[in-house]
PDB file of N, CA and C in Angstrom:
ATOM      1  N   UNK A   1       0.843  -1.187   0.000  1.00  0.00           N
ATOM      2  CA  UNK A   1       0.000   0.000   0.000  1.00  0.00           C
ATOM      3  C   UNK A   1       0.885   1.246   0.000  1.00  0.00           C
ATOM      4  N   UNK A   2       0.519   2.054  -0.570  1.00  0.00           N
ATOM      5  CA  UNK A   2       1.138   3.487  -0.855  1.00  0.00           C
ATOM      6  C   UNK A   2       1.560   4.173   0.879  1.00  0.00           C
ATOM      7  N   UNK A   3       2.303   5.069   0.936  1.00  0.00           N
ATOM      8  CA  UNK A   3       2.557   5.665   2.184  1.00  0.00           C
ATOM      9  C   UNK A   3       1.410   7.043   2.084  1.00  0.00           C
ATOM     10  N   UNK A   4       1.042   7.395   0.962  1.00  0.00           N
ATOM     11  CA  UNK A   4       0.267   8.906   0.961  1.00  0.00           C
ATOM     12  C   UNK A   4      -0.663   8.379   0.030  1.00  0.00           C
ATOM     13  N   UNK A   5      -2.216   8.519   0.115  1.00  0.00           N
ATOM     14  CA  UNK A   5      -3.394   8.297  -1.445  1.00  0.00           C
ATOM     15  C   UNK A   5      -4.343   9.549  -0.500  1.00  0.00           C
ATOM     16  N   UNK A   6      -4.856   9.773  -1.984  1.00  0.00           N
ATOM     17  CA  UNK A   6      -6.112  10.882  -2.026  1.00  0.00           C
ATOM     18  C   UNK A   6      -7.271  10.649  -1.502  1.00  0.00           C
ATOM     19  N   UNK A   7      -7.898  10.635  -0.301  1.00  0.00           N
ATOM     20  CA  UNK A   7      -8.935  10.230   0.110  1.00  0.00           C
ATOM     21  C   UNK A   7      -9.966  11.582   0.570  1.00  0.00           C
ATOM     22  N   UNK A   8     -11.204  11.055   0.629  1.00  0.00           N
ATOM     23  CA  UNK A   8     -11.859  12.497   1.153  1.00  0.00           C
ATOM     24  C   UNK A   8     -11.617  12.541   2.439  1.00  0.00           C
ATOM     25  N   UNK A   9     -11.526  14.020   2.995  1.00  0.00           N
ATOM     26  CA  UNK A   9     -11.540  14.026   4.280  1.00  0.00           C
ATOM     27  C   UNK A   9     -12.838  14.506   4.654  1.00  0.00           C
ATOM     28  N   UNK A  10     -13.564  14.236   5.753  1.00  0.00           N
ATOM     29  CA  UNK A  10     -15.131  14.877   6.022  1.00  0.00           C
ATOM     30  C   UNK A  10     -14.724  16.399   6.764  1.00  0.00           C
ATOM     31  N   UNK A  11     -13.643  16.784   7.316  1.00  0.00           N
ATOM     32  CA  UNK A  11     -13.607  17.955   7.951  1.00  0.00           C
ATOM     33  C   UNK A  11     -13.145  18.850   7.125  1.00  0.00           C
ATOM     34  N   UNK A  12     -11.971  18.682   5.632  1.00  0.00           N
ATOM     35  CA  UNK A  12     -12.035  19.415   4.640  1.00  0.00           C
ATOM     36  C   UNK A  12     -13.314  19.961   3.808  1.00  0.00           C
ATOM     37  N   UNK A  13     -14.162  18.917   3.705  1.00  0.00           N
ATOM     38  CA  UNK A  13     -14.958  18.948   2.629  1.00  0.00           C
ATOM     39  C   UNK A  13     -14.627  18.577   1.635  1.00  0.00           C
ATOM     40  N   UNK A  14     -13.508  17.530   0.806  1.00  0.00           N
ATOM     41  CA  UNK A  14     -13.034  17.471  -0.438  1.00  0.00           C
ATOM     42  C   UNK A  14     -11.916  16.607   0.028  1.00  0.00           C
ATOM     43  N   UNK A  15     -11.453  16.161  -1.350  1.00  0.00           N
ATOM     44  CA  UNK A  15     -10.312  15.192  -1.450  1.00  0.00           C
ATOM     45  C   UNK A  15      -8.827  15.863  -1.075  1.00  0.00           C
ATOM     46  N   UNK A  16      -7.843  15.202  -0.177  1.00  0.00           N
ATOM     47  CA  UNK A  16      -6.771  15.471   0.392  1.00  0.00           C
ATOM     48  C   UNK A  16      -6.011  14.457   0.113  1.00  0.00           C
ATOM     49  N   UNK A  17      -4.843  14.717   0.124  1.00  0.00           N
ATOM     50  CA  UNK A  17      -3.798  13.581   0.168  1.00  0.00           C
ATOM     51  C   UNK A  17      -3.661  13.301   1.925  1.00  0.00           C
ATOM     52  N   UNK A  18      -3.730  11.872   2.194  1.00  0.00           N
ATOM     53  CA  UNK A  18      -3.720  11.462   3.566  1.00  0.00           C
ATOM     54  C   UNK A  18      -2.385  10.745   3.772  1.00  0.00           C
ATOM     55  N   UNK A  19      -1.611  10.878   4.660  1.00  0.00           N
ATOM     56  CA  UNK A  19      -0.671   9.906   5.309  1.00  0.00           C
ATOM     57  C   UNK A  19      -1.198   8.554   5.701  1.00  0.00           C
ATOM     58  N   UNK A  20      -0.853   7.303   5.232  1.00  0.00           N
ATOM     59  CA  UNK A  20      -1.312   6.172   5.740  1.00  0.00           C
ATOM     60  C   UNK A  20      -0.491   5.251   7.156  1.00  0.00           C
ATOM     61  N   UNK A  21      -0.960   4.995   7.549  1.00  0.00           N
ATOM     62  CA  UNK A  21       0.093   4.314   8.897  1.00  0.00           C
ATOM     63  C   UNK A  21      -1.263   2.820   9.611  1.00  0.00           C
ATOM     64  N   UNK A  22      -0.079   1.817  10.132  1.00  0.00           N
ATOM     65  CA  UNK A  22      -1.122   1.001  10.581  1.00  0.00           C
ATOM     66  C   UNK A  22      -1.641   1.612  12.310  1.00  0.00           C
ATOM     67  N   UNK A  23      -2.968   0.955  12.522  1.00  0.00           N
ATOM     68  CA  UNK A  23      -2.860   1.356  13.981  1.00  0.00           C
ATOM     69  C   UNK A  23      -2.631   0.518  15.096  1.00  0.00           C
ATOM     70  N   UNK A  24      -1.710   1.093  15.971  1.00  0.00           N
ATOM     71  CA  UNK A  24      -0.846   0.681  17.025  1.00  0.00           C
ATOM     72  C   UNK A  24      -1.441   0.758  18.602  1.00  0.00           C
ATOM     73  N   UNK A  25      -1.942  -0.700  19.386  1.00  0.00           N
ATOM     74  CA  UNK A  25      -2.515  -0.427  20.731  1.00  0.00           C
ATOM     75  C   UNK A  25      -1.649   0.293  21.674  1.00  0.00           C
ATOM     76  N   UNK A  26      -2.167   1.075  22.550  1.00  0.00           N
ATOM     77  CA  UNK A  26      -1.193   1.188  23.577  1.00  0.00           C
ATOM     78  C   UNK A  26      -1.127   0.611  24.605  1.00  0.00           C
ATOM     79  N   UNK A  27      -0.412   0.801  25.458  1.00  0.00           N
ATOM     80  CA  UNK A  27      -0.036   0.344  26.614  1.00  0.00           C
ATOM     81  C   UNK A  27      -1.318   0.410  27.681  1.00  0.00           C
ATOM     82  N   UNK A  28      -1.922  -0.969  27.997  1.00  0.00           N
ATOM     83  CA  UNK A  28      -2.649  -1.308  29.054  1.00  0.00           C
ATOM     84  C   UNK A  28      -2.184  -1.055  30.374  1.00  0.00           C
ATOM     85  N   UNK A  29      -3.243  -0.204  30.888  1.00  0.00           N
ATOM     86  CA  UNK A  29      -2.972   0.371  32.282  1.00  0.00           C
ATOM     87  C   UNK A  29      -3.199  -0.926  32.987  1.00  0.00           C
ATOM     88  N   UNK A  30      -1.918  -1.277  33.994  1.00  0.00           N
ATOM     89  CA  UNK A  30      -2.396  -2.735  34.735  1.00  0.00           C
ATOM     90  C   UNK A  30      -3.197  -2.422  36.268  1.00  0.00           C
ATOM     91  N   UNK A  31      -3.794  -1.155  36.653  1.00  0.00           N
ATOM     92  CA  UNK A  31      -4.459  -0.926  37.598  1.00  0.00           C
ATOM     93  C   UNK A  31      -5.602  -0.810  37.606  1.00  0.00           C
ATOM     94  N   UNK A  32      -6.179  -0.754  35.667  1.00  0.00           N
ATOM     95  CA  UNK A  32      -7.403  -0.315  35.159  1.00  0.00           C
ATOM     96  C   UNK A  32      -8.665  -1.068  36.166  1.00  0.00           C
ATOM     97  N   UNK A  33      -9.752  -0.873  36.366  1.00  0.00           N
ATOM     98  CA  UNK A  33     -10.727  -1.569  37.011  1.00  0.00           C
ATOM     99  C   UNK A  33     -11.112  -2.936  36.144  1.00  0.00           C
ATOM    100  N   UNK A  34     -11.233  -2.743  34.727  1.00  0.00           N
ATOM    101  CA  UNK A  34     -11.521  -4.109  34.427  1.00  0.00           C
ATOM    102  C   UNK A  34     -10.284  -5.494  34.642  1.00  0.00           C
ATOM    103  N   UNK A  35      -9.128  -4.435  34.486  1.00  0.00           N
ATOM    104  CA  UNK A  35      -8.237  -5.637  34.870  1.00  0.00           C
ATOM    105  C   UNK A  35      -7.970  -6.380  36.257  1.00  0.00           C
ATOM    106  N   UNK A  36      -8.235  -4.837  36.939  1.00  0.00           N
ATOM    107  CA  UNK A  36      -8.242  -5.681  38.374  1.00  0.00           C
ATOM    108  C   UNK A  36      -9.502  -6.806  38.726  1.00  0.00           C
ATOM    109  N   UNK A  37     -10.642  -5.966  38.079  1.00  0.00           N
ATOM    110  CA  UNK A  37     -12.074  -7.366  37.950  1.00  0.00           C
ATOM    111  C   UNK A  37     -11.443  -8.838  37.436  1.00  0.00           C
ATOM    112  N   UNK A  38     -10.947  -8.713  36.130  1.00  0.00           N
ATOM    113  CA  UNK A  38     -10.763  -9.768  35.766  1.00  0.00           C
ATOM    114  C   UNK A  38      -9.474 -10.976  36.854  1.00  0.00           C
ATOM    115  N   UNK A  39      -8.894 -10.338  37.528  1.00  0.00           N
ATOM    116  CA  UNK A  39      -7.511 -10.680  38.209  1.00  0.00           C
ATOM    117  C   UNK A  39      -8.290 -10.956  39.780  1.00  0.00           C
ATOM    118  N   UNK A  40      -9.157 -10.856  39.985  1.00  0.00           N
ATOM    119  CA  UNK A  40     -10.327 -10.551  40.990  1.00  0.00           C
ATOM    120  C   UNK A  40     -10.943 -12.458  41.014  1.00  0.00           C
ATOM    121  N   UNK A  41     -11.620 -12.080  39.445  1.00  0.00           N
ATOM    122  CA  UNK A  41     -12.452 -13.401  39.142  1.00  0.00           C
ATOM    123  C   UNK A  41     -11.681 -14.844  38.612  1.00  0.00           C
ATOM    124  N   UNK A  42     -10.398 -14.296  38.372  1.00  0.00           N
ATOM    125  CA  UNK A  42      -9.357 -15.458  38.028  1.00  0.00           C
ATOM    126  C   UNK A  42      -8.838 -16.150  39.441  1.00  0.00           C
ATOM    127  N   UNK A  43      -9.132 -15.580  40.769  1.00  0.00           N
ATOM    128  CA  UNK A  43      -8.497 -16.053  41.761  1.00  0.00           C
ATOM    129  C   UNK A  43      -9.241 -17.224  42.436  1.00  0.00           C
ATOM    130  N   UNK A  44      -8.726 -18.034  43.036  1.00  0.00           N
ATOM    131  CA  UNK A  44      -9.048 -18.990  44.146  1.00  0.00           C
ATOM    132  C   UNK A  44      -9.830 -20.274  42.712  1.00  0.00           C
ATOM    133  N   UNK A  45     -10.651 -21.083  43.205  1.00  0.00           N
ATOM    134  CA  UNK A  45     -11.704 -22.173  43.042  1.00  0.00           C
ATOM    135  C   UNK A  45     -12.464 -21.818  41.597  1.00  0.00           C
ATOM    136  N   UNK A  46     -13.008 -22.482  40.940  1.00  0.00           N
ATOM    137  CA  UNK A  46     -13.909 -22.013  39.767  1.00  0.00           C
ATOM    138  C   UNK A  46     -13.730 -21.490  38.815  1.00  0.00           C
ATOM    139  N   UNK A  47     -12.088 -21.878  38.079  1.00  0.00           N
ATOM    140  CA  UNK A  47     -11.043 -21.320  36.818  1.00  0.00           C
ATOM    141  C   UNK A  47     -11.268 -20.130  36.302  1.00  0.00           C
ATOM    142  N   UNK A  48     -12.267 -19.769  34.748  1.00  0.00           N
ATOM    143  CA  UNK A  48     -11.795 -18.576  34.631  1.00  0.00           C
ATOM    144  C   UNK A  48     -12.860 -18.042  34.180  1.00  0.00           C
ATOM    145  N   UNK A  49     -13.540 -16.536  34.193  1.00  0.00           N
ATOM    146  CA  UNK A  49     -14.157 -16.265  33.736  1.00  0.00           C
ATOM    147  C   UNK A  49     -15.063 -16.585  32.271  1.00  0.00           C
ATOM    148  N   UNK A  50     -14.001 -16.700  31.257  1.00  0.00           N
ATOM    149  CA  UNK A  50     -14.520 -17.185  30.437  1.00  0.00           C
ATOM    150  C   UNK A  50     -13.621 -18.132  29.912  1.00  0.00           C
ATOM    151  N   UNK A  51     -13.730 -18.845  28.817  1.00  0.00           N
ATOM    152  CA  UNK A  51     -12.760 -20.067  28.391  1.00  0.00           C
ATOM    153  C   UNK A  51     -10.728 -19.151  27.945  1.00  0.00           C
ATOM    154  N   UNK A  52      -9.982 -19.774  27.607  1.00  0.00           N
ATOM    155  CA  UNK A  52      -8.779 -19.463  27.651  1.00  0.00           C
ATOM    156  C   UNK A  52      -8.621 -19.911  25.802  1.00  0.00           C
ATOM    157  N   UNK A  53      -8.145 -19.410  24.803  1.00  0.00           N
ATOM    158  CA  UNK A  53      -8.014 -19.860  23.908  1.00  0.00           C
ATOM    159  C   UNK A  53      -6.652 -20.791  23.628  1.00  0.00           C
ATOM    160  N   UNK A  54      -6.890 -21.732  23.212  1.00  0.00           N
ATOM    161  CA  UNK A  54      -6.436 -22.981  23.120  1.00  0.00           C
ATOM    162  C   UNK A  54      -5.630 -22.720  21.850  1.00  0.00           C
ATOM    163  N   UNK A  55      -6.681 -22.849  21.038  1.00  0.00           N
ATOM    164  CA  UNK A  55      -5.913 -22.748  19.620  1.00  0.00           C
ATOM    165  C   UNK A  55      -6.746 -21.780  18.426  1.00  0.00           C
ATOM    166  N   UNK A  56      -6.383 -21.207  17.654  1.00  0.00           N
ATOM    167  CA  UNK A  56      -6.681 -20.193  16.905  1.00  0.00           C
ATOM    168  C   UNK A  56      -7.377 -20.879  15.507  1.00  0.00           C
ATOM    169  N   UNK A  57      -8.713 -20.248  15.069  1.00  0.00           N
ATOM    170  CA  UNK A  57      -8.758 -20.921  14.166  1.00  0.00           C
ATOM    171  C   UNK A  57      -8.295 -20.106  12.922  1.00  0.00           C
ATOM    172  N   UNK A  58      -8.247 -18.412  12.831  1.00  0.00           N
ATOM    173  CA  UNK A  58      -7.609 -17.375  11.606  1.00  0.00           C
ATOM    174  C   UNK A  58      -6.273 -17.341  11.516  1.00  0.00           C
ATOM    175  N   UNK A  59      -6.048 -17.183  10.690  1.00  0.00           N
ATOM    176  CA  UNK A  59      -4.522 -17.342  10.216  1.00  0.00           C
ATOM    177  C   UNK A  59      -4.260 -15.764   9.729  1.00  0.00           C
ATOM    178  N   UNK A  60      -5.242 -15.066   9.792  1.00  0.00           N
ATOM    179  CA  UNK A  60      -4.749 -13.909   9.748  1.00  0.00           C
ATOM    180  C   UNK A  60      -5.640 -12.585  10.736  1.00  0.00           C
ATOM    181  N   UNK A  61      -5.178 -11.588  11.085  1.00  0.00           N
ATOM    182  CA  UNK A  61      -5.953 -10.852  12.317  1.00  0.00           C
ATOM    183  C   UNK A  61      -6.335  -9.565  11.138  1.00  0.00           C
ATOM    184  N   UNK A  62      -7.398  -8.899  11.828  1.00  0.00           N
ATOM    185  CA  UNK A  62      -8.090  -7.997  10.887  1.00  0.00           C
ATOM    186  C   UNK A  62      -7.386  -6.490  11.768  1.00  0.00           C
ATOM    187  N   UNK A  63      -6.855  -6.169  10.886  1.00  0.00           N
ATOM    188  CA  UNK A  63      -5.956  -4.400  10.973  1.00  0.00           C
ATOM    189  C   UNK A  63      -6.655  -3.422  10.567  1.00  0.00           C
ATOM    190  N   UNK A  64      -6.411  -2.261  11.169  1.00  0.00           N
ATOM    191  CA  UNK A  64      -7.214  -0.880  11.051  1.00  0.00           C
ATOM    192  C   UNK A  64      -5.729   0.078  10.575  1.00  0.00           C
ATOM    193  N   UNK A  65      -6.362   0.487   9.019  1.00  0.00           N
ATOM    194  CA  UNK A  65      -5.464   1.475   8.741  1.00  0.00           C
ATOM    195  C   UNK A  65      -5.674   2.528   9.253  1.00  0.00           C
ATOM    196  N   UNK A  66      -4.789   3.406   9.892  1.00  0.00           N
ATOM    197  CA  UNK A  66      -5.030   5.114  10.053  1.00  0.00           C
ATOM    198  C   UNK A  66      -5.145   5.675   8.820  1.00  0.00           C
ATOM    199  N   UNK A  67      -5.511   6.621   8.270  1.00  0.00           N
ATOM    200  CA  UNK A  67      -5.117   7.768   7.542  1.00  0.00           C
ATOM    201  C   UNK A  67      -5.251   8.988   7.993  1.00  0.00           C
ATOM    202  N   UNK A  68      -4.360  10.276   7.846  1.00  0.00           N
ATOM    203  CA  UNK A  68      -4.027  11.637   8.473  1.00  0.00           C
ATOM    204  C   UNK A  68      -3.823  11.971   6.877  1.00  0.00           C
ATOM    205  N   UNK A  69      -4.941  13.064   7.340  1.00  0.00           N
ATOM    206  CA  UNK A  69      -4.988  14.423   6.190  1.00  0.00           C
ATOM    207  C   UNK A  69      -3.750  15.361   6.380  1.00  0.00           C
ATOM    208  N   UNK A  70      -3.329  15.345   5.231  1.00  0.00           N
ATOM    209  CA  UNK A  70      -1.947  16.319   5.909  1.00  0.00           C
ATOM    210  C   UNK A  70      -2.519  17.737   6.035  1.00  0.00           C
ATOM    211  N   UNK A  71      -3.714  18.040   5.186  1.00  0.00           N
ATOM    212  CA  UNK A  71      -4.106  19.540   5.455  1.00  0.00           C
ATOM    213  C   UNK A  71      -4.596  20.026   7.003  1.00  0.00           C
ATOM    214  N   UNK A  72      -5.339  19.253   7.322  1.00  0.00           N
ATOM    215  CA  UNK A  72      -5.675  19.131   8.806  1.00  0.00           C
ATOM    216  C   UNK A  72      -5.961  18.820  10.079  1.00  0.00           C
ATOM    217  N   UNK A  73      -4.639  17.644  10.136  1.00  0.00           N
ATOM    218  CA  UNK A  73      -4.466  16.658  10.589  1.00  0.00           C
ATOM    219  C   UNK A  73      -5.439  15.870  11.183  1.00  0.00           C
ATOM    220  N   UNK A  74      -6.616  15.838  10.744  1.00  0.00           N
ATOM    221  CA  UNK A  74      -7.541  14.721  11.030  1.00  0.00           C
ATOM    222  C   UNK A  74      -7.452  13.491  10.574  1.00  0.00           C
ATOM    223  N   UNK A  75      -7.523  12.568  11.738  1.00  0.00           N
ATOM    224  CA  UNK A  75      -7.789  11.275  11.455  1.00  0.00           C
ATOM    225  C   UNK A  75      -8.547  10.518  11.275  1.00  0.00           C
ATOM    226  N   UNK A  76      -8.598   9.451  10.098  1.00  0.00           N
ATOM    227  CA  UNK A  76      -9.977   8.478   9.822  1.00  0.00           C
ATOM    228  C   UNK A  76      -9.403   7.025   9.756  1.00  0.00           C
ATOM    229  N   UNK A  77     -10.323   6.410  10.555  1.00  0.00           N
ATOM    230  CA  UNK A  77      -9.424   5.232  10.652  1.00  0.00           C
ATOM    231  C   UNK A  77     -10.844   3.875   9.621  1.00  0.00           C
ATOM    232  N   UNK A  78      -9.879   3.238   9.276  1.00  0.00           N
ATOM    233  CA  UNK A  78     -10.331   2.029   8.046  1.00  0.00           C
ATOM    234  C   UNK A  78     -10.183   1.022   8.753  1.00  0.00           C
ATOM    235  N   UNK A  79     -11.188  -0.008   9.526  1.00  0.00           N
ATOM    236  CA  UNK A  79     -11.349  -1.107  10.115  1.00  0.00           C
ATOM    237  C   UNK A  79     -11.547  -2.459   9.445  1.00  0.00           C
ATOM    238  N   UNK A  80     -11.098  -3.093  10.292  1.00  0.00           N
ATOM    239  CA  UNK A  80     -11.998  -4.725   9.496  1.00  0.00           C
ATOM    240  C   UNK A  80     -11.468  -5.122   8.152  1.00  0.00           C
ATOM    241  N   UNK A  81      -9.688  -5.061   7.885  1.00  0.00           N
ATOM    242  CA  UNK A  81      -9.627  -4.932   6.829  1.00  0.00           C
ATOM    243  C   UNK A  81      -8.300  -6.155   6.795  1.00  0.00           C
ATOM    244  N   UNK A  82      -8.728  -7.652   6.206  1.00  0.00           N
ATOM    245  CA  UNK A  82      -7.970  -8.865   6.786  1.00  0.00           C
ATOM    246  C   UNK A  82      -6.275  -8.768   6.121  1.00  0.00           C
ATOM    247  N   UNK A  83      -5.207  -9.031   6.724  1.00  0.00           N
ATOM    248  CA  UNK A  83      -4.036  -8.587   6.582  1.00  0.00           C
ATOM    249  C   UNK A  83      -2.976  -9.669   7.347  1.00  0.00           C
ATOM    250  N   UNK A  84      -1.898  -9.998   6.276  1.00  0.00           N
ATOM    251  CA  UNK A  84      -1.278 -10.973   7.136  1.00  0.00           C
ATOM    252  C   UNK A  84      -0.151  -9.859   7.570  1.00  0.00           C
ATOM    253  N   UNK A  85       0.241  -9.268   6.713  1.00  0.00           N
ATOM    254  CA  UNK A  85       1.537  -8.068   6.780  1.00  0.00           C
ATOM    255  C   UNK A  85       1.543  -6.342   5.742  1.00  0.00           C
ATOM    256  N   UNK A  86       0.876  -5.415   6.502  1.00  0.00           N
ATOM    257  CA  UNK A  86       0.868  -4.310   5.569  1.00  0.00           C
ATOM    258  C   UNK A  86       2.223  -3.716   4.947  1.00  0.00           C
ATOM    259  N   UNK A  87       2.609  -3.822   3.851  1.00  0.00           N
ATOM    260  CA  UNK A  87       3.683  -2.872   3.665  1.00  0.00           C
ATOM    261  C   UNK A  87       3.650  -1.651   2.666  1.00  0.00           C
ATOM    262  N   UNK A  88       4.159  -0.846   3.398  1.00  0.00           N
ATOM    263  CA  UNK A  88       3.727   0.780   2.558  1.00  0.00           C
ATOM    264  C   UNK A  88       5.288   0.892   1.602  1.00  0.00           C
ATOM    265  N   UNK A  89       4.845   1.522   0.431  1.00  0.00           N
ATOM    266  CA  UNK A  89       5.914   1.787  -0.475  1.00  0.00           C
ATOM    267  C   UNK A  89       5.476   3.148  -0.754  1.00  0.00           C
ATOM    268  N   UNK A  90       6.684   3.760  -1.166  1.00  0.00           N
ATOM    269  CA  UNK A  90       6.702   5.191  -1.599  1.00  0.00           C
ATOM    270  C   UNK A  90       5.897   5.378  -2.913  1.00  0.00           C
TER     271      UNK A  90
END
């Protein structure tokens, strides 16, 4: 995939050239409340909340491209889009 394509932006009003990039999770807060729930319900007697995955049945995970308008740096992000390895070329 290209590093820059022409896409509309909705806050321009009109077609822009966008920066493309994949998107990147961040760093899980390990104090968050759901984690402590879950670390809560994993303890003592009665295993685990829900099942533990064993084995995978996709061979590939579904990636969300970013794109950034270079005019105004808004971002639109492209979901659900199946990918074993994105690579951007000039």
């Amino acid at each position: 995939m290209p590093k820059s394509v022409m896409v509309y932006c909705p806050k321009c009003k009109k077609h822009t050239e966008h920066s493309v990039y994949l998107y990147r999770k961040g760093k899980e807060r390990a104090m968050a409340e759901g984690a402590r729930r879950h670390e809560e319900e994993k303890r003592g007697y009665g295993g685990q909340k829900y099942a533990e995955l064993v084995r995978t049945a996709k061979t590939t995970k579904k990636s969300t491209i970013m794109l950034k308008c270079k005019v105004c740096n808004f971002v639109i992000s492209k979901s659900g889009i199946r990918l074993r390895k994105l690579e951007l070329v000039e």
